[in-house]
N, C-alpha and C. Protein backbone atom coordinates (compact mmCIF):
# COMPACT_ATOMS: atom_id res chain seq x y z
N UNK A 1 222.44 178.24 -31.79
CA UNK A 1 222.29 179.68 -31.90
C UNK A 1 221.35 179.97 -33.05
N UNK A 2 220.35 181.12 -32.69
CA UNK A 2 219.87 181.33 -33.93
C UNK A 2 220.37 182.49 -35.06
N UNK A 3 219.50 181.73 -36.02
CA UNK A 3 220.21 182.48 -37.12
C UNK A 3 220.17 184.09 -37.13
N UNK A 4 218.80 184.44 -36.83
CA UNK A 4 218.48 185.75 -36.71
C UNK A 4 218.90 186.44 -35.39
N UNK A 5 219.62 186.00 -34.73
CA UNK A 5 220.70 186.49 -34.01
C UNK A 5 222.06 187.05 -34.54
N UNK A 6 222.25 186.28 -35.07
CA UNK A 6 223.40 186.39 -36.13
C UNK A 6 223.32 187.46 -36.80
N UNK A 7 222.27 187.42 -37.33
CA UNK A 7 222.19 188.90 -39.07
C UNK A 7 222.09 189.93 -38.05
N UNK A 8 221.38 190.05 -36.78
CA UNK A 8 220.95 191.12 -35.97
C UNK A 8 222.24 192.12 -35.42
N UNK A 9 222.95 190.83 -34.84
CA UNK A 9 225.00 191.41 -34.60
C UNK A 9 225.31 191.74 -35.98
N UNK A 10 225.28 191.01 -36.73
CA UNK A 10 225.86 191.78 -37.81
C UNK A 10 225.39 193.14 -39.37
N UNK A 11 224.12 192.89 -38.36
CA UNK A 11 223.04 194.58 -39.20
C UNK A 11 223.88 195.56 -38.46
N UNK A 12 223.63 195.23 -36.93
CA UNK A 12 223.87 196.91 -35.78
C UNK A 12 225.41 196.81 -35.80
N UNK A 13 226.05 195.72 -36.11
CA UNK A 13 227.13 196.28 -36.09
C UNK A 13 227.65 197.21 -37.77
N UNK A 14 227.34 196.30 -38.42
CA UNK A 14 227.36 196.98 -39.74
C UNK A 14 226.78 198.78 -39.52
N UNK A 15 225.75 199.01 -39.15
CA UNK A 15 225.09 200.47 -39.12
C UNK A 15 225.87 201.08 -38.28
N UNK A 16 226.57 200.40 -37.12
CA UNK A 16 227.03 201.25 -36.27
C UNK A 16 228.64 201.77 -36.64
N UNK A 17 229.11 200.96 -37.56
CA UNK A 17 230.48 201.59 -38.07
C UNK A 17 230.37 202.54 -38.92
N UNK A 18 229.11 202.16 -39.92
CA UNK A 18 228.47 202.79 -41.13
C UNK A 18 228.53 204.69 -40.47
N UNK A 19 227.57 204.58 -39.85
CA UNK A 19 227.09 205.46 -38.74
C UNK A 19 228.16 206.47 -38.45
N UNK A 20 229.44 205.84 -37.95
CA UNK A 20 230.55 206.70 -37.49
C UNK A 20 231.61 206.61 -38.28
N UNK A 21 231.98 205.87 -39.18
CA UNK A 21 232.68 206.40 -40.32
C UNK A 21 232.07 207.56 -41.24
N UNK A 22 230.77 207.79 -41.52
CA UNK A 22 229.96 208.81 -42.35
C UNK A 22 229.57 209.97 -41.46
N UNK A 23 229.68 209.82 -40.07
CA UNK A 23 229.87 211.29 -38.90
C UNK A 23 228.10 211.75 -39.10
N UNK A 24 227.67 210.74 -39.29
CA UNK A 24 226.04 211.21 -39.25
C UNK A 24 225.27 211.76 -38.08
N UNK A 25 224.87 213.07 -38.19
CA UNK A 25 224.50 213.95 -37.41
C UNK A 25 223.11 213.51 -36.88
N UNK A 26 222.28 212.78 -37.45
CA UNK A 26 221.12 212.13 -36.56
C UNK A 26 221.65 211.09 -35.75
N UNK A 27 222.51 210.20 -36.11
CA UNK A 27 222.98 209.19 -35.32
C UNK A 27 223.38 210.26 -34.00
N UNK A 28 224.15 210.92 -34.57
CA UNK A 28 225.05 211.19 -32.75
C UNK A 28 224.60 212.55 -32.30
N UNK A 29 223.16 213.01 -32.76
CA UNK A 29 222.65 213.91 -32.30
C UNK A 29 221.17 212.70 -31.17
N UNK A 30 220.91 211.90 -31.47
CA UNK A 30 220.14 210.64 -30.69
C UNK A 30 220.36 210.93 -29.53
N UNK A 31 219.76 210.73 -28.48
CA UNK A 31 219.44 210.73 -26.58
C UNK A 31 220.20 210.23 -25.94
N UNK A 32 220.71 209.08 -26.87
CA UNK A 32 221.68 207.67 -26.38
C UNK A 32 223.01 207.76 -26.65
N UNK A 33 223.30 208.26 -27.82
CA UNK A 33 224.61 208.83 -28.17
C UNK A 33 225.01 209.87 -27.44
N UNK A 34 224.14 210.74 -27.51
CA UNK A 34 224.46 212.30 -26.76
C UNK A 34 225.69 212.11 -25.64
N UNK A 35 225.03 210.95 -24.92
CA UNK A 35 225.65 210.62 -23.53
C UNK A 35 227.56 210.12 -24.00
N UNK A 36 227.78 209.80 -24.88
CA UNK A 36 228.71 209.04 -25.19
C UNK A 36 229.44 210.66 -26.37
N UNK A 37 229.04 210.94 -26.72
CA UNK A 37 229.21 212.64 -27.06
C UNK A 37 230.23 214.00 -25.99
N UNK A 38 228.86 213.64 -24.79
CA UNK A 38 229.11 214.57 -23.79
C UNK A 38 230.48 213.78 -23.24
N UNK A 39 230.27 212.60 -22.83
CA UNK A 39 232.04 212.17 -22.11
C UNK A 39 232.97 212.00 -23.22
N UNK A 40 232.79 211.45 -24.48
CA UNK A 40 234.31 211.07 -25.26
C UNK A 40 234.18 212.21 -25.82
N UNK A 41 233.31 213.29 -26.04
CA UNK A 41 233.42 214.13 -27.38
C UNK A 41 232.91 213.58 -28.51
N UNK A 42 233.26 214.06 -29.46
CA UNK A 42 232.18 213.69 -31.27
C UNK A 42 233.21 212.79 -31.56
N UNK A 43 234.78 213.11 -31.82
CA UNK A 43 235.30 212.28 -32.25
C UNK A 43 235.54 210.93 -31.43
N UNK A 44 235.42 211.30 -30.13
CA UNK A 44 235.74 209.73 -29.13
C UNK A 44 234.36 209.17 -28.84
N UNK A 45 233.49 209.63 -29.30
CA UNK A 45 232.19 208.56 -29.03
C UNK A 45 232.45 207.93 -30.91
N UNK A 46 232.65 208.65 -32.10
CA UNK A 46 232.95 207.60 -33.40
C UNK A 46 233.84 206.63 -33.23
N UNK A 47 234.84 206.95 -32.89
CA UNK A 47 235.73 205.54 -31.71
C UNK A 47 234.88 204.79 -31.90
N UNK A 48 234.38 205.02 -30.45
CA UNK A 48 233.60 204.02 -29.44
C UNK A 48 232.60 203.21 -30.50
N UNK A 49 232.12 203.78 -31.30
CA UNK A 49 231.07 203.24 -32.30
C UNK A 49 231.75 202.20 -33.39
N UNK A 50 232.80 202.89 -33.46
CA UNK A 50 233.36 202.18 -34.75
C UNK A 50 233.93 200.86 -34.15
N UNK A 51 234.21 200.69 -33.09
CA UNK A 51 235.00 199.60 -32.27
C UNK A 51 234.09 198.68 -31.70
N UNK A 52 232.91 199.35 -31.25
CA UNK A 52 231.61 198.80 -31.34
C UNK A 52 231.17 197.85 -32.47
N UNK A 53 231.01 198.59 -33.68
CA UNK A 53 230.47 197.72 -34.65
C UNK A 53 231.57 197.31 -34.92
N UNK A 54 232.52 196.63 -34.94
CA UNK A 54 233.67 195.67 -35.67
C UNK A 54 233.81 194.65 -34.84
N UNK A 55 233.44 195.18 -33.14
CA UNK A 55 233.01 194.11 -32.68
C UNK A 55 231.81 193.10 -32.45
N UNK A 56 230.93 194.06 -32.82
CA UNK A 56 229.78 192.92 -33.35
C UNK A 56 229.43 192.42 -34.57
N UNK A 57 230.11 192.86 -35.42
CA UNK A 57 230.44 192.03 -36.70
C UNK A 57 230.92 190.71 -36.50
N UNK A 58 232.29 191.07 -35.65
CA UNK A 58 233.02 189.96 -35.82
C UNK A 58 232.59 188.42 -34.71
N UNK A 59 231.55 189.33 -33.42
CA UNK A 59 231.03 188.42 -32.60
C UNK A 59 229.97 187.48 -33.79
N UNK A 60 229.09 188.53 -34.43
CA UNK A 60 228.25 187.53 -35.50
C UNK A 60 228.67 186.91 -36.01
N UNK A 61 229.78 186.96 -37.03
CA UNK A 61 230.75 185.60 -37.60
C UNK A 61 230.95 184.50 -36.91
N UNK A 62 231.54 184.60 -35.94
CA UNK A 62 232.36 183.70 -35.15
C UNK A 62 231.00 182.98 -34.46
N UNK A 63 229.90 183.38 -33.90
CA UNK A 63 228.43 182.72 -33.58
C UNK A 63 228.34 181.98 -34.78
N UNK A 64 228.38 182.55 -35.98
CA UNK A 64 227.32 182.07 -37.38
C UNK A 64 228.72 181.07 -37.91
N UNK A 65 230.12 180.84 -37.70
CA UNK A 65 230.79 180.17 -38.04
C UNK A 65 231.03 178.69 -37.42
N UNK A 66 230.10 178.96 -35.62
CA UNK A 66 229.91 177.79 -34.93
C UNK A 66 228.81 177.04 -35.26
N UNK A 67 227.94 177.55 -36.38
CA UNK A 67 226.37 176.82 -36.45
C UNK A 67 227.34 175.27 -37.49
């Protein structure tokens, strides 16, 4: 596996908890979010984000713990 795979899961996941723990209004005002907005709502798309990035945190570890 490469390495820069690794930091990459664990940048977006890092930003993406970052992101929805801090309720940042450019993040979930974005084209891509919107969509995840319009069905969970504001607070159920930060969910979705926050569960998101903890899971790609923890996918990057567990990759970067098999090297």
């Amino acid at each position: 596996m490469n390495i820069f795979l690794i930091i990459i899961f664990v940048l977006a996941g890092v930003f993406s908890l970052l992101s929805s723990v801090k309720n940042f209004d450019w993040f979930f005002n974005n084209s891509k979010a919107k969509s995840f907005v319009k069905i969970f709502g504001r607070n159920g798309a930060r969910i979705f984000y926050s569960i998101l990035g903890i899971f790609m945190i923890i996918l990057g570890l567990v990759l970067g713990f098999k090297l």
